[in-house]
Each structure stands twice: as structure tokens, then as C-alpha cells.
N, C-alpha and C. Protein backbone atom coordinates (compact mmCIF):
# COMPACT_ATOMS: atom_id res chain seq x y z
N UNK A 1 -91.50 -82.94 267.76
CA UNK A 1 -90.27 -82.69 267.04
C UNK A 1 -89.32 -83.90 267.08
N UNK A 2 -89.27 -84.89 268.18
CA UNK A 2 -88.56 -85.46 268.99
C UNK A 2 -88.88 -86.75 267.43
N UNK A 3 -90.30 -87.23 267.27
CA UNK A 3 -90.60 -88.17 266.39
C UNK A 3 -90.08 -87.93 265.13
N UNK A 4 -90.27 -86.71 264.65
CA UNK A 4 -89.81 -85.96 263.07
C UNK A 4 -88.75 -86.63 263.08
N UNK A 5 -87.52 -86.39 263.92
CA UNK A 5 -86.07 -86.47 263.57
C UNK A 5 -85.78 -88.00 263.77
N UNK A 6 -86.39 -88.93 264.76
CA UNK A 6 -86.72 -90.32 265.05
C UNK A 6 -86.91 -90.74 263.17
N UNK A 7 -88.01 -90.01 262.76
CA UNK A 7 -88.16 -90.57 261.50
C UNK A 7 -87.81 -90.41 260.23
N UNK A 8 -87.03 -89.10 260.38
CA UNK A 8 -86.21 -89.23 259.26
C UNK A 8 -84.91 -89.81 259.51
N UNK A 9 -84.29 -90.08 260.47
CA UNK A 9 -83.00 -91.53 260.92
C UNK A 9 -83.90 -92.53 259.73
N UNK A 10 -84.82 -93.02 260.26
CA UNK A 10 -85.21 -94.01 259.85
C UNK A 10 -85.21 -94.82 258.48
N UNK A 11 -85.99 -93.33 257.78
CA UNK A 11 -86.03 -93.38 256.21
C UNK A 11 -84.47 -93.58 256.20
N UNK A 12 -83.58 -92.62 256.60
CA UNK A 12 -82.39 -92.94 255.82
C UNK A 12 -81.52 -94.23 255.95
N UNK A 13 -81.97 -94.66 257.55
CA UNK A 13 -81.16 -96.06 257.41
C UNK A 13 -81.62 -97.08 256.42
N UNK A 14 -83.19 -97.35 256.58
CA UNK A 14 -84.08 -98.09 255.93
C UNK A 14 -83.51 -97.82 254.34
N UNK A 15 -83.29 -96.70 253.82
CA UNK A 15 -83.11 -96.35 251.79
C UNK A 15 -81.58 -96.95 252.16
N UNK A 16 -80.62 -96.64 253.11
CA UNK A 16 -79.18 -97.32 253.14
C UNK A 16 -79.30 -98.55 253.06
N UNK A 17 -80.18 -98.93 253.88
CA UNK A 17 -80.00 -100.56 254.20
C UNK A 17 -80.72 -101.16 252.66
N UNK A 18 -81.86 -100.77 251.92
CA UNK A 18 -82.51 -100.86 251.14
C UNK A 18 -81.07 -100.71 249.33
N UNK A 19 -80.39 -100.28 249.19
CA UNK A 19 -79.63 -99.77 248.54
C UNK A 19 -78.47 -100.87 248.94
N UNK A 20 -78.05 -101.22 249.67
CA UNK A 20 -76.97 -102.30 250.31
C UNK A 20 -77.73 -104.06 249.74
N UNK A 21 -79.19 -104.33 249.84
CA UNK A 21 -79.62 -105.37 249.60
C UNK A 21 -79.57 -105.33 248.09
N UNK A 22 -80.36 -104.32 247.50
CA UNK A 22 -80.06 -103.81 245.77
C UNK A 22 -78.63 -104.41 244.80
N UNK A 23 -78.13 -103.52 245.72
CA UNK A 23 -76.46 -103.77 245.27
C UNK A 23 -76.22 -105.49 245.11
N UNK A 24 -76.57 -105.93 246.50
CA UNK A 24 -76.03 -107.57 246.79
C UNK A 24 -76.83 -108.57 245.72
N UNK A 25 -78.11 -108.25 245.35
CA UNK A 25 -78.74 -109.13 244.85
C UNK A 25 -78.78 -108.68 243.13
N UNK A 26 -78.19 -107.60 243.07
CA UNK A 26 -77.86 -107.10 241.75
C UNK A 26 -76.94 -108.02 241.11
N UNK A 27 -75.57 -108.10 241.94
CA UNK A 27 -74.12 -108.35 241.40
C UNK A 27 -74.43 -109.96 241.62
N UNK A 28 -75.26 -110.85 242.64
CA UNK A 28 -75.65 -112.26 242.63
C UNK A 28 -76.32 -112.80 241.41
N UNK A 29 -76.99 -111.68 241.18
CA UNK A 29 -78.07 -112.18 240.15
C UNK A 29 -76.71 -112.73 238.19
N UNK A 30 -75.86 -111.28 238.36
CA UNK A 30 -74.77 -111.62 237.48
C UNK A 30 -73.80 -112.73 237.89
N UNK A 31 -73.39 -113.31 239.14
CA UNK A 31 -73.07 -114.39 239.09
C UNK A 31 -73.27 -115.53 239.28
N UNK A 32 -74.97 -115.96 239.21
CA UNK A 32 -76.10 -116.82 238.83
C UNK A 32 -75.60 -117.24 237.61
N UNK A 33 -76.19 -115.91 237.16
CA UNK A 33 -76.35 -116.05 235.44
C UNK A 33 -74.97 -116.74 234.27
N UNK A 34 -74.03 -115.89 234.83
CA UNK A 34 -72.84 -116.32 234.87
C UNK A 34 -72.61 -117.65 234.48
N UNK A 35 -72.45 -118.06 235.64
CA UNK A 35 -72.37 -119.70 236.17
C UNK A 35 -73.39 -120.73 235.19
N UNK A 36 -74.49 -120.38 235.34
CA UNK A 36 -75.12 -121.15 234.35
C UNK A 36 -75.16 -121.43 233.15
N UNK A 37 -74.42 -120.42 232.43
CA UNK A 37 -74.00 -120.19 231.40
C UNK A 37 -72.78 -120.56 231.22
N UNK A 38 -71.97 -121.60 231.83
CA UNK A 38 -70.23 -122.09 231.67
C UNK A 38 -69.64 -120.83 232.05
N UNK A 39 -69.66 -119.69 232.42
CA UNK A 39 -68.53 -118.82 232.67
C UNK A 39 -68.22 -119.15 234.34
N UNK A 40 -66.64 -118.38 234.33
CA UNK A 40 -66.01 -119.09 235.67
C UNK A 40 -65.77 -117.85 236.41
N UNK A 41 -66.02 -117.74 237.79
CA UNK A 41 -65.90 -116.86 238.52
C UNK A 41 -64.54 -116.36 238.25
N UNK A 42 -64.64 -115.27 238.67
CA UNK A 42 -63.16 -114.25 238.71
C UNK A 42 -63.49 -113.13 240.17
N UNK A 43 -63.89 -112.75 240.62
CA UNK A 43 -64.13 -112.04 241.86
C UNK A 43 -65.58 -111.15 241.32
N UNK A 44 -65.95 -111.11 242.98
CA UNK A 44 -67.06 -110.04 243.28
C UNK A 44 -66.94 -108.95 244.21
N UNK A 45 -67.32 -107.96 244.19
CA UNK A 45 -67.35 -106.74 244.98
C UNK A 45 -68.26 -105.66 244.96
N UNK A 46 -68.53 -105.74 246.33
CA UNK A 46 -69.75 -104.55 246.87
C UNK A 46 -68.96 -103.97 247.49
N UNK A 47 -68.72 -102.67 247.05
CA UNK A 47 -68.12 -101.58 247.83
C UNK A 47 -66.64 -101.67 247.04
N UNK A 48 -66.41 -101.74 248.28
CA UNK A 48 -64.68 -102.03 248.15
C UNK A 48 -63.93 -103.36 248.62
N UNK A 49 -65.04 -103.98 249.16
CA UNK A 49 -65.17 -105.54 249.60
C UNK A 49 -65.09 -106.51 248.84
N UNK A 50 -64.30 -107.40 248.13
CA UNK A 50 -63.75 -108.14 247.44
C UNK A 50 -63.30 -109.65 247.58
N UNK A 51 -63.96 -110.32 246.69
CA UNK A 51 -64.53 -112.07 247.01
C UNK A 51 -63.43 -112.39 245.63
N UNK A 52 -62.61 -112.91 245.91
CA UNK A 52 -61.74 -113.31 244.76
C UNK A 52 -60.92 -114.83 244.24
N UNK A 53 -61.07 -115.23 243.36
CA UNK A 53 -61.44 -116.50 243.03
C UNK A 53 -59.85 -116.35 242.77
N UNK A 54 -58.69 -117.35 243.62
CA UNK A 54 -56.99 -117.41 243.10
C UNK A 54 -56.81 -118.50 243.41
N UNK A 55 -56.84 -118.94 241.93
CA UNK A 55 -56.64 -120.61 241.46
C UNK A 55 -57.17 -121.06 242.53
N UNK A 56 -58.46 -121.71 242.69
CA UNK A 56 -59.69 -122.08 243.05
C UNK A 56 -59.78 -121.67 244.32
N UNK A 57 -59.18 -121.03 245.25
CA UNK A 57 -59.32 -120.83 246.77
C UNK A 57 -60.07 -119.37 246.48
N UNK A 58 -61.00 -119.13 247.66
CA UNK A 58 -61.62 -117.71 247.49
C UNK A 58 -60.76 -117.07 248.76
N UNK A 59 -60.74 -115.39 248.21
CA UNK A 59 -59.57 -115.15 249.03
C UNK A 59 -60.55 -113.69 249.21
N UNK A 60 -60.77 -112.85 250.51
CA UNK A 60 -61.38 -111.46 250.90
C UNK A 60 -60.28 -110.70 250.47
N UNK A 61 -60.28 -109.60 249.97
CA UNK A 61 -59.36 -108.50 249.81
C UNK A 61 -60.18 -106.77 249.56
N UNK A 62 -59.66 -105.97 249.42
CA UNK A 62 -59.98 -105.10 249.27
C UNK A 62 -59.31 -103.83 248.40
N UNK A 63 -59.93 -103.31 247.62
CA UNK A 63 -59.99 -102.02 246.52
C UNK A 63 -61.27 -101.30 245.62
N UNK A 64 -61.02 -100.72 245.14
CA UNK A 64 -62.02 -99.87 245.21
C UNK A 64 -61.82 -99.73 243.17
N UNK A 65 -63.19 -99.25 242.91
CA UNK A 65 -62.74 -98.74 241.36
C UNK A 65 -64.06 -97.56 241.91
N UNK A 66 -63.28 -96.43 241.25
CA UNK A 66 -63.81 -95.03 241.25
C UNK A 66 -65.30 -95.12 240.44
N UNK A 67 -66.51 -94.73 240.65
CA UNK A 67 -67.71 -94.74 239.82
C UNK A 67 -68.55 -95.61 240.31
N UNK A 68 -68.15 -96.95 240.41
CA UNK A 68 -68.81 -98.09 240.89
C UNK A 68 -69.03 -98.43 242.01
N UNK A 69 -70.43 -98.85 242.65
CA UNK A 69 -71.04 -99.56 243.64
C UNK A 69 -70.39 -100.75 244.09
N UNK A 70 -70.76 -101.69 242.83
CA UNK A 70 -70.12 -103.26 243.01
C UNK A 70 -69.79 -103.75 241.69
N UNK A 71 -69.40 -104.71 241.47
CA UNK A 71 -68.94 -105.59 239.85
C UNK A 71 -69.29 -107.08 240.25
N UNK A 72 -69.36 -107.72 239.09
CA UNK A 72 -68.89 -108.90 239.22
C UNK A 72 -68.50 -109.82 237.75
N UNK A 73 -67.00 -110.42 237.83
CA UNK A 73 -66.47 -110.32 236.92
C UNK A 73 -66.08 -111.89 236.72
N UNK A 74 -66.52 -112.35 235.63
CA UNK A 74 -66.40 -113.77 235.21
C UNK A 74 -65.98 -114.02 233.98
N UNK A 75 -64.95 -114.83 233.55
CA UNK A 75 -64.39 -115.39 232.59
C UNK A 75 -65.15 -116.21 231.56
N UNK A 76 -65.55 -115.93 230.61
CA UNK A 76 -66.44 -117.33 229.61
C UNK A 76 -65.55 -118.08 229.11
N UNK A 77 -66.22 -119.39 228.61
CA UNK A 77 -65.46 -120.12 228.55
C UNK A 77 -64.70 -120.29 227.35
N UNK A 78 -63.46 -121.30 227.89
CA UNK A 78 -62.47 -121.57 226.35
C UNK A 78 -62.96 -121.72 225.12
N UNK A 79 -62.71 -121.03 223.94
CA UNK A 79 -63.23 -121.30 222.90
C UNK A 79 -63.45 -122.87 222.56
N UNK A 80 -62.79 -123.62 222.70
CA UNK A 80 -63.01 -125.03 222.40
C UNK A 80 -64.46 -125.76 222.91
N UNK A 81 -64.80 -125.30 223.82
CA UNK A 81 -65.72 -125.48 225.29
C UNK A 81 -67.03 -124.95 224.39
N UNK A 82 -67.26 -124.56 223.22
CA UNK A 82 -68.69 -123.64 222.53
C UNK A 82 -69.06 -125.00 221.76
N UNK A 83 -70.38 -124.90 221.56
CA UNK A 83 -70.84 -125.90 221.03
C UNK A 83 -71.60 -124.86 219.81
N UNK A 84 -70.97 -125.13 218.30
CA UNK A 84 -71.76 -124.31 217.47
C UNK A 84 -72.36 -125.06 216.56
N UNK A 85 -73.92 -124.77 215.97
CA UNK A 85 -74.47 -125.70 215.44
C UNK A 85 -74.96 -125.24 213.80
């Protein structure tokens, strides 16, 4: 009985912890992409944990938006800045 309950802890930390890496490499992957593409950081957040770009210093803060896991939110660039052909 003692193992049963040992292993369902387990599963659930393991799908938590599994769901926490998801999240992180989700919202990275959008500010990869981002970036490579000329757009300029504006903040990131997993959870309620908050990476925020104020006039170039990154600053931790914290809030929450109701629905959402994490975001990550980047500015594209100045219209002048497009190269159209």
C-alpha cells in the first residue's frame, strides 16, 4: 500500500514538474522567435512571475492575468525598420 501512495506522489510531482518545463520552453520558444525576427522584448511570465523589460534594465515583478499559464509579449518593429520589396 505503502509503494501505491509513494507512486502516485510521484506521477504527480513528475506531470507538475513536467507541465512547469512545458510552460518555460513554450513562452522561450516565443521569445526566440521573437527576437529573430526584429521584435523587442516587452516582458515574460510563467505564472505570476514576471521578467520585464523598463527602458532596457530587466526588472522581476509580479501579477497575474486570469486564464493564463504564462505570456510573452514583444513589440515589432517601427514601421520604418520593414523592408518591403
Amino acid at each position: 500500500m505503502n509503494e501505491m501512495i509513494i507512486g502516485i506522489i510521484l506521477v504527480i510531482l513528475v506531470t507538475m514538474l513536467a507541465f512547469i518545463l512545458h510552460l518555460v520552453l513554450h513562452e522561450v520558444g516565443h521569445l526566440i522567435a521573437g527576437m529573430l525576427s526584429g521584435y523587442e522584448f516587452v516582458f515574460i511570465r510563467f505564472g505570476s512571475y514576471t521578467l520585464l523589460n523598463d527602458n532596457g534594465k530587466l526588472k522581476f515583478t509580479q501579477f497575474n492575468v486570469p486564464g493564463t499559464a504564462g505570456q510573452c509579449i514583444m513589440k515589432p518593429p517601427s514601421y520604418d525598420k520593414f523592408r518591403f520589396r
